[in-house]
C-alpha atoms as a PDB file:
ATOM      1  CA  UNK A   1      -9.179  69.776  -9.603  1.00  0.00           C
ATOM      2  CA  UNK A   2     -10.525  73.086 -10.165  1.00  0.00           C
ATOM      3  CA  UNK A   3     -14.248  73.487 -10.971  1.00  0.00           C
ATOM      4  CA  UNK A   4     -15.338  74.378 -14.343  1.00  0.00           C
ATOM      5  CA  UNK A   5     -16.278  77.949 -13.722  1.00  0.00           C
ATOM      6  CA  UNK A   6     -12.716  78.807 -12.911  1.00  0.00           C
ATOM      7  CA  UNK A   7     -11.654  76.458 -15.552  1.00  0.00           C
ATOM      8  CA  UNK A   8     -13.749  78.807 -18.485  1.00  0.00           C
ATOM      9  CA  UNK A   9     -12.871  81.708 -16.646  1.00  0.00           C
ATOM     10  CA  UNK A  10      -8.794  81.237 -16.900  1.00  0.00           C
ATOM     11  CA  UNK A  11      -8.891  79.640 -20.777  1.00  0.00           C
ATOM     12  CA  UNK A  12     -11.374  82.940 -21.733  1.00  0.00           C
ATOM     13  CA  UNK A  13      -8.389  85.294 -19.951  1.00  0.00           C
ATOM     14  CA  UNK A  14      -5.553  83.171 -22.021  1.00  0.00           C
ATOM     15  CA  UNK A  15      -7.998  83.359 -25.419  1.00  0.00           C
ATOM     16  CA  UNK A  16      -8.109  87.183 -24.839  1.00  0.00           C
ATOM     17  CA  UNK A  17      -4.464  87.700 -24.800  1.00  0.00           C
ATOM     18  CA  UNK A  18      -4.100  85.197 -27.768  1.00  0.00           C
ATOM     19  CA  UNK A  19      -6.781  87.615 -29.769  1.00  0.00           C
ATOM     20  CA  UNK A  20      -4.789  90.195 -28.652  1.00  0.00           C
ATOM     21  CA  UNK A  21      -1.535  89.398 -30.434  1.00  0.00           C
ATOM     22  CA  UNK A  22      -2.692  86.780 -33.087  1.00  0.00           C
ATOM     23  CA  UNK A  23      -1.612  83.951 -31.780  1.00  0.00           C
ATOM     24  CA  UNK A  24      -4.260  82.194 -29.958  1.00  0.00           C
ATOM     25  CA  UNK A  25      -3.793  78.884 -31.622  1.00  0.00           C
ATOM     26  CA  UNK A  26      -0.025  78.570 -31.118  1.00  0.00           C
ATOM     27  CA  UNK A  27      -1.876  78.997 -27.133  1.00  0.00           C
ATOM     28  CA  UNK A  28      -3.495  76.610 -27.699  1.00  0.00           C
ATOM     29  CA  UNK A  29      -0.937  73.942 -29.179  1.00  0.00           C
ATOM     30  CA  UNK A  30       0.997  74.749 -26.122  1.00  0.00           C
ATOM     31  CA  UNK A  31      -1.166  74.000 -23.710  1.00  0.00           C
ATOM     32  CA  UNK A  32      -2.361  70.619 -25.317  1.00  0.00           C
ATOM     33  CA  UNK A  33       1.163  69.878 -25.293  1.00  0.00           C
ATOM     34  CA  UNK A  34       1.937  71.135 -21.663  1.00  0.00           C
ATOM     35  CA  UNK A  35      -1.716  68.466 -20.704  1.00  0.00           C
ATOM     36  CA  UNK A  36      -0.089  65.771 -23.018  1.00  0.00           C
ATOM     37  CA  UNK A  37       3.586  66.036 -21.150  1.00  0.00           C
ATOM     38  CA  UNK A  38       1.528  66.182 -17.823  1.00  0.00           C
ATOM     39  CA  UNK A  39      -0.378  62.484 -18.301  1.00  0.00           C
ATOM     40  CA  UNK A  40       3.102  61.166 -19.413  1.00  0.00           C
ATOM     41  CA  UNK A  41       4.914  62.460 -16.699  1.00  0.00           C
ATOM     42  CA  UNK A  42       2.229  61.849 -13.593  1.00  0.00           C
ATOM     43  CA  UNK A  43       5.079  62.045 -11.115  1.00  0.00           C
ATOM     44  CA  UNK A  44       5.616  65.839 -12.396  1.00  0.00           C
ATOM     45  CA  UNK A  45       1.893  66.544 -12.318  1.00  0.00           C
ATOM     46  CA  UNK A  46       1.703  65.215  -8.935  1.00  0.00           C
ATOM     47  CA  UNK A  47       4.667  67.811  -7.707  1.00  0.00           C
ATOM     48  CA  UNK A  48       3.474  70.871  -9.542  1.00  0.00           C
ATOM     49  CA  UNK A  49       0.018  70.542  -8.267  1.00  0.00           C
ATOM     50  CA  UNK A  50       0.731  69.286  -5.012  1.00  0.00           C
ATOM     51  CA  UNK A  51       0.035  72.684  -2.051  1.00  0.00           C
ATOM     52  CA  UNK A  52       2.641  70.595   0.159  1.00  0.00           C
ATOM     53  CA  UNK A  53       5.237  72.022  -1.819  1.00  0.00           C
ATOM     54  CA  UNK A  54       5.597  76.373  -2.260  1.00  0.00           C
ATOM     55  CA  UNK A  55       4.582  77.757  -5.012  1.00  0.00           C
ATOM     56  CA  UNK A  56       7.926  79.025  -5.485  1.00  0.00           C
ATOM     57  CA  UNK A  57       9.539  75.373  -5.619  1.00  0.00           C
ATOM     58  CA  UNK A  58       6.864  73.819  -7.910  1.00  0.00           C
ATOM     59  CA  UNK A  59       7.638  76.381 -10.503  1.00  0.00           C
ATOM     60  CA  UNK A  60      11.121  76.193  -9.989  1.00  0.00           C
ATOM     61  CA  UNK A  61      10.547  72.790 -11.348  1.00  0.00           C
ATOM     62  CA  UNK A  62       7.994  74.096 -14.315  1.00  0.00           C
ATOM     63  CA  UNK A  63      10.642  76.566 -15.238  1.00  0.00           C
ATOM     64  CA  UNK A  64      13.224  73.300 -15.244  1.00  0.00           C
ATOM     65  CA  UNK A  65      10.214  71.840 -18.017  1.00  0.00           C
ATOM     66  CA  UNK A  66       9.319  74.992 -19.698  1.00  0.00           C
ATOM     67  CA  UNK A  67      13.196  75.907 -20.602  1.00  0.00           C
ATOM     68  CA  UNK A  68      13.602  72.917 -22.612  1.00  0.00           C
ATOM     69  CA  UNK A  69      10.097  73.731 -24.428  1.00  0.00           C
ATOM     70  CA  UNK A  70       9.280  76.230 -27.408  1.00  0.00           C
ATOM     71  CA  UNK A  71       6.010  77.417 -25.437  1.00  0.00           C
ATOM     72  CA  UNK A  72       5.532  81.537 -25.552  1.00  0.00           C
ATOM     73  CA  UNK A  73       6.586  84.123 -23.509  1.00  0.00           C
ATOM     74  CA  UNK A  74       2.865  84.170 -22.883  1.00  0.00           C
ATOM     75  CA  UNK A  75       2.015  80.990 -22.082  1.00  0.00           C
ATOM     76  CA  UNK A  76       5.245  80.271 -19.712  1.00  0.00           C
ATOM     77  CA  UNK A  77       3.852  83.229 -17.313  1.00  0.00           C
ATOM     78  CA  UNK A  78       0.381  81.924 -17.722  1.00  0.00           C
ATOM     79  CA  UNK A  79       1.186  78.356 -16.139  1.00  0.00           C
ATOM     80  CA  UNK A  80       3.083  80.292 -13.593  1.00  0.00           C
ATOM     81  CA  UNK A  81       0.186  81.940 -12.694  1.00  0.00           C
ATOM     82  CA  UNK A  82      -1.645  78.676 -12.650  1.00  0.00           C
ATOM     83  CA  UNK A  83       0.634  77.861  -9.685  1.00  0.00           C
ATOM     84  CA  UNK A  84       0.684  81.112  -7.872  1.00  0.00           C
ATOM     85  CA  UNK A  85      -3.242  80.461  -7.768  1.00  0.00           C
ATOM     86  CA  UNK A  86      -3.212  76.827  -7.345  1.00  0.00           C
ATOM     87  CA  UNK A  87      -5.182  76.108 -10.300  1.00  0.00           C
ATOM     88  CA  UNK A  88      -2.684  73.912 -11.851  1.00  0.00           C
ATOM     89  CA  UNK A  89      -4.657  70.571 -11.074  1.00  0.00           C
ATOM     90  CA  UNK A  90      -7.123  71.813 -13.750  1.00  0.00           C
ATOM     91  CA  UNK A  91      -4.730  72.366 -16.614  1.00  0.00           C
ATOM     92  CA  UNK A  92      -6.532  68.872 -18.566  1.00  0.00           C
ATOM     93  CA  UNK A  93      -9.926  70.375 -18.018  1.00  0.00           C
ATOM     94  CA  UNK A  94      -8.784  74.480 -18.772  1.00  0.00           C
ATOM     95  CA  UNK A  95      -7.224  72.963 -21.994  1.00  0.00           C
ATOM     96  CA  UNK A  96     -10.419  71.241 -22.803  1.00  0.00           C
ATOM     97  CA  UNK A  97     -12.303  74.617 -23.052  1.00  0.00           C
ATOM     98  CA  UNK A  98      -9.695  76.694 -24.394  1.00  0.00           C
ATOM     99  CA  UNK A  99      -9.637  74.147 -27.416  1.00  0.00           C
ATOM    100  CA  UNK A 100     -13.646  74.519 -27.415  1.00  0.00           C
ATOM    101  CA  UNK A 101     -13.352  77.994 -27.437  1.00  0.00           C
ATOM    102  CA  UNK A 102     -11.292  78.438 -30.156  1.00  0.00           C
ATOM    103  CA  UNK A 103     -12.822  76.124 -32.232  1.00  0.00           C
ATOM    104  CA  UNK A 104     -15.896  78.311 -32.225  1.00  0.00           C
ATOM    105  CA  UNK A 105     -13.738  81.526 -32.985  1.00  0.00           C
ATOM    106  CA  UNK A 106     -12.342  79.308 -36.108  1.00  0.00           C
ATOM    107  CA  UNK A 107     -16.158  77.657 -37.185  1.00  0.00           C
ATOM    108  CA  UNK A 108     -14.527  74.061 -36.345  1.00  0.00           C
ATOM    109  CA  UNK A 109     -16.579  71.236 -35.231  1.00  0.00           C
ATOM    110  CA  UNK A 110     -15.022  68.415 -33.378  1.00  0.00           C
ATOM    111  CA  UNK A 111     -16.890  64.842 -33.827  1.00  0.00           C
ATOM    112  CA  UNK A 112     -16.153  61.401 -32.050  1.00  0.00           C
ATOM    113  CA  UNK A 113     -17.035  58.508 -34.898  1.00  0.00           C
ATOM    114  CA  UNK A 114     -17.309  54.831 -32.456  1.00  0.00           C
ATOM    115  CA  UNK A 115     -17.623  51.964 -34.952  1.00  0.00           C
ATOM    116  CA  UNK A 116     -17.388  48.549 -33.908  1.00  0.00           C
ATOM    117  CA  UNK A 117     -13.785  47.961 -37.142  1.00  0.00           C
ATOM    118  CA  UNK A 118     -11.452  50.076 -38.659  1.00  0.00           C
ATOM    119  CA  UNK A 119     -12.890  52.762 -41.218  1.00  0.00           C
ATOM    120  CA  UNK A 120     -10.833  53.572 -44.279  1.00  0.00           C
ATOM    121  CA  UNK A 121      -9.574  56.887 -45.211  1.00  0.00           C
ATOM    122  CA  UNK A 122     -11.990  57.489 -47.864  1.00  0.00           C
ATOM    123  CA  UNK A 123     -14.954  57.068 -45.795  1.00  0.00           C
ATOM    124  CA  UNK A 124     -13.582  59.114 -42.684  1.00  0.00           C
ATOM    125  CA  UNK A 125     -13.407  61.831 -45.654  1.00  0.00           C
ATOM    126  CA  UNK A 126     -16.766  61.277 -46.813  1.00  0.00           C
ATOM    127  CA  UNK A 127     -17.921  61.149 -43.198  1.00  0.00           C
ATOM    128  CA  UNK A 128     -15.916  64.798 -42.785  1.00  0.00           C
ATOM    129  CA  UNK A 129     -17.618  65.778 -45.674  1.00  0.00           C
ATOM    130  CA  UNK A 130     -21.089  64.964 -44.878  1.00  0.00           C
ATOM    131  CA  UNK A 131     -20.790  66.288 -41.258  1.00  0.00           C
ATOM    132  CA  UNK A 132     -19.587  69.814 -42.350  1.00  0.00           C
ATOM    133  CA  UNK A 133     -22.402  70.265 -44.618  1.00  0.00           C
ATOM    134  CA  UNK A 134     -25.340  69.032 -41.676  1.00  0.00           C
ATOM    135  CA  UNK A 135     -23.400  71.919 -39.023  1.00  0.00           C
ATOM    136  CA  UNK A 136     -21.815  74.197 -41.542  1.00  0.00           C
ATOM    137  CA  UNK A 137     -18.631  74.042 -40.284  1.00  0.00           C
ATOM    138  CA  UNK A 138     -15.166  73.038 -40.611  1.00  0.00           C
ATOM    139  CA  UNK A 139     -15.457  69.128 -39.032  1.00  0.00           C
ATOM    140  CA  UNK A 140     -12.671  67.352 -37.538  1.00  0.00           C
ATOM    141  CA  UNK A 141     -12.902  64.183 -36.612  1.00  0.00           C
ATOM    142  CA  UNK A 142     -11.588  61.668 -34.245  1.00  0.00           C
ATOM    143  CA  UNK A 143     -12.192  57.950 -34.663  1.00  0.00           C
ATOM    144  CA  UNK A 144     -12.682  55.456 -32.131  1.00  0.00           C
ATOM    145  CA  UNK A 145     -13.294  51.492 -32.380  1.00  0.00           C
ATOM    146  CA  UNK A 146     -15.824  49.828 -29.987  1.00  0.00           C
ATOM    147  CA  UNK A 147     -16.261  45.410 -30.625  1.00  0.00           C
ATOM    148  CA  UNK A 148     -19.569  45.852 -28.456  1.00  0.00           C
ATOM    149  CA  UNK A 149     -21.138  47.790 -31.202  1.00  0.00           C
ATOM    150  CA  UNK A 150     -21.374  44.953 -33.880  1.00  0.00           C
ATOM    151  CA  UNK A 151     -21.565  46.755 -36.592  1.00  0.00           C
ATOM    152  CA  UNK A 152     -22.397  50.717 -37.930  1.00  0.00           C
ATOM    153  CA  UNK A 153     -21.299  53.349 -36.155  1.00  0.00           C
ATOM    154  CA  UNK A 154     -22.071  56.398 -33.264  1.00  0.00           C
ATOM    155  CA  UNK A 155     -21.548  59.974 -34.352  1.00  0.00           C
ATOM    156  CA  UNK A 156     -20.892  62.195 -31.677  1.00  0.00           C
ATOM    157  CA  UNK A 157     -21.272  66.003 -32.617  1.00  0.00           C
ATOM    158  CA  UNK A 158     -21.265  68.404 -29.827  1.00  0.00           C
ATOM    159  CA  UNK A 159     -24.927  67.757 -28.212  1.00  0.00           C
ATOM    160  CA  UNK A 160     -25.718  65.524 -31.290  1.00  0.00           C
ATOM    161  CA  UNK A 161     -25.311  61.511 -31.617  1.00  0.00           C
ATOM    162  CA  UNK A 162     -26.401  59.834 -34.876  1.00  0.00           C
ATOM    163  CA  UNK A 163     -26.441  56.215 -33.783  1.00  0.00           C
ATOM    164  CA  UNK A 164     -26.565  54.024 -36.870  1.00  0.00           C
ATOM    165  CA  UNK A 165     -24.653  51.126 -34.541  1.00  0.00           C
ATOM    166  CA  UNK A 166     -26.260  47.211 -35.080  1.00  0.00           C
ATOM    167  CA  UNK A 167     -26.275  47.583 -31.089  1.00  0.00           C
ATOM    168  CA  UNK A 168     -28.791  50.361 -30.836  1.00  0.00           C
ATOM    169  CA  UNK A 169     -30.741  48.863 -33.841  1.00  0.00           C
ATOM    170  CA  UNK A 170     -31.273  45.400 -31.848  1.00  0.00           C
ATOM    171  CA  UNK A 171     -32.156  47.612 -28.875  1.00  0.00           C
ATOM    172  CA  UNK A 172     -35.160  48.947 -30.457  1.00  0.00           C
ATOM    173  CA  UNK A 173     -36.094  45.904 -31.927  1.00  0.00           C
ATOM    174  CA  UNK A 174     -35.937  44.594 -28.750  1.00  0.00           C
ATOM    175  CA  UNK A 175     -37.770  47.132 -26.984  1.00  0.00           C
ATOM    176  CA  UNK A 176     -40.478  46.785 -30.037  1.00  0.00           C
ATOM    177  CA  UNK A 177     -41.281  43.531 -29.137  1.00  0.00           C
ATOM    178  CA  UNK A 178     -42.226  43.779 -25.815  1.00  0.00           C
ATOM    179  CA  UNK A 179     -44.959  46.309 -26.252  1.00  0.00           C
END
C-alpha cells in the first residue's frame, strides 16, 4: 500500500491531464472500474502489485487486461506508470481521492445514509434534496442498512454526521440518567 501523500500526489497529476483535455471524468470512470476489476480479480491484483515479479512482466499482464478494456490512451500509460513506480498496491486508495477531487471541481457532495430498513425512492429524493440545500451542492447519495440501529437513520456528509438513529437516542437517554 502506498501512503496517502503519494496517493494525492499521483490522482492530482492524473486530474491535471484530465483538465487538460476535458476528460477528467471519463479518468475517473476508468479508474473506478480498473479498482472494481481489481477486488474481483484478487489473484490479478496480487500479480500486478507483487515486486517478485519485473515490472516489465506485471504489465505485460495489465496490457493482457487493458486490451480488452475501453480505458484511454491516457489512463492505460498512467497504470503503467503505476507499475514502473510500484505504486500499483494503492490504486483503491488513489481512486478514492481522484473521485474526491473531482467531485469538488464538479460542486458534488457524496453522503452515506445508515438506517436500520429499506428507504423508498421518494424519501432518498427528499433526503437528496434536503442535503443539497444544507451544503449547496450537488448530493449523491449512497444508502446503507444497519439492524443495530433500530430505527432512524445516520447521515454521513464529508466531516458531518446527523444521527437521528433510535440507537444514539437511547444512548443519551442512557447517559442522562446516570448523571
Amino acid at each position: 500500500m502506498i501512503g496517502s501523500r503519494v496517493s494525492r500526489r499521483y490522482a492530482k497529476a492524473l486530474l491535471s491531464l484530465g483538465q487538460e483535455d476535458g476528460r477528467y471524468e471519463e479518468y475517473g470512470r476508468n479508474l473506478q472500474e480498473f479498482s472494481d476489476f481489481c477486488k474481483r480479480n484478487e489473484g490479478f491484483f496480487q500479480v500486478i502489485s507483487n515486486r517478485l515479479f519485473s515490472a516489465e512482466d506485471r504489465k505485460k499482464i495489465l496490457d493482457a487486461v487493458l486490451e480488452k478494456t475501453t480505458f484511454s490512451d491516457t489512463v492505460k500509460n498512467f497504470l503503467r506508470l503505476l507499475i514502473d513506480k510500484n505504486r500499483v498496491s494503492g490504486i483503491h486508495e488513489l481512486k478514492d481521492f481522484y473521485l474526491k477531487l473531482t467531485d469538488e471541481l464538479s460542486n458534488v457532495g457524496r453522503a452515506q445514509i445508515i438506517t436500520a430498513r429499506p428507504l423508498k425512492k421518494e424519501v432518498v429524493n427528499r433526503l437528496e434534496k434536503a442535503l443539497s440545500g444544507l451544503t449547496s451542492k450537488q448530493v449523491k447519495t449512497e444508502v446503507k442498512e444497519d439492524g443495530s440501529l433500530i430505527g432512524g437513520l445516520v447521515v454521513k456528509i464529508g466531516d458531518l454526521v446527523l444521527d437521528g438513529s433510535v440507537k444514539a437516542q437511547l444512548a443519551g437517554l442512557r447517559a442522562s440518567l446516570k448523571h
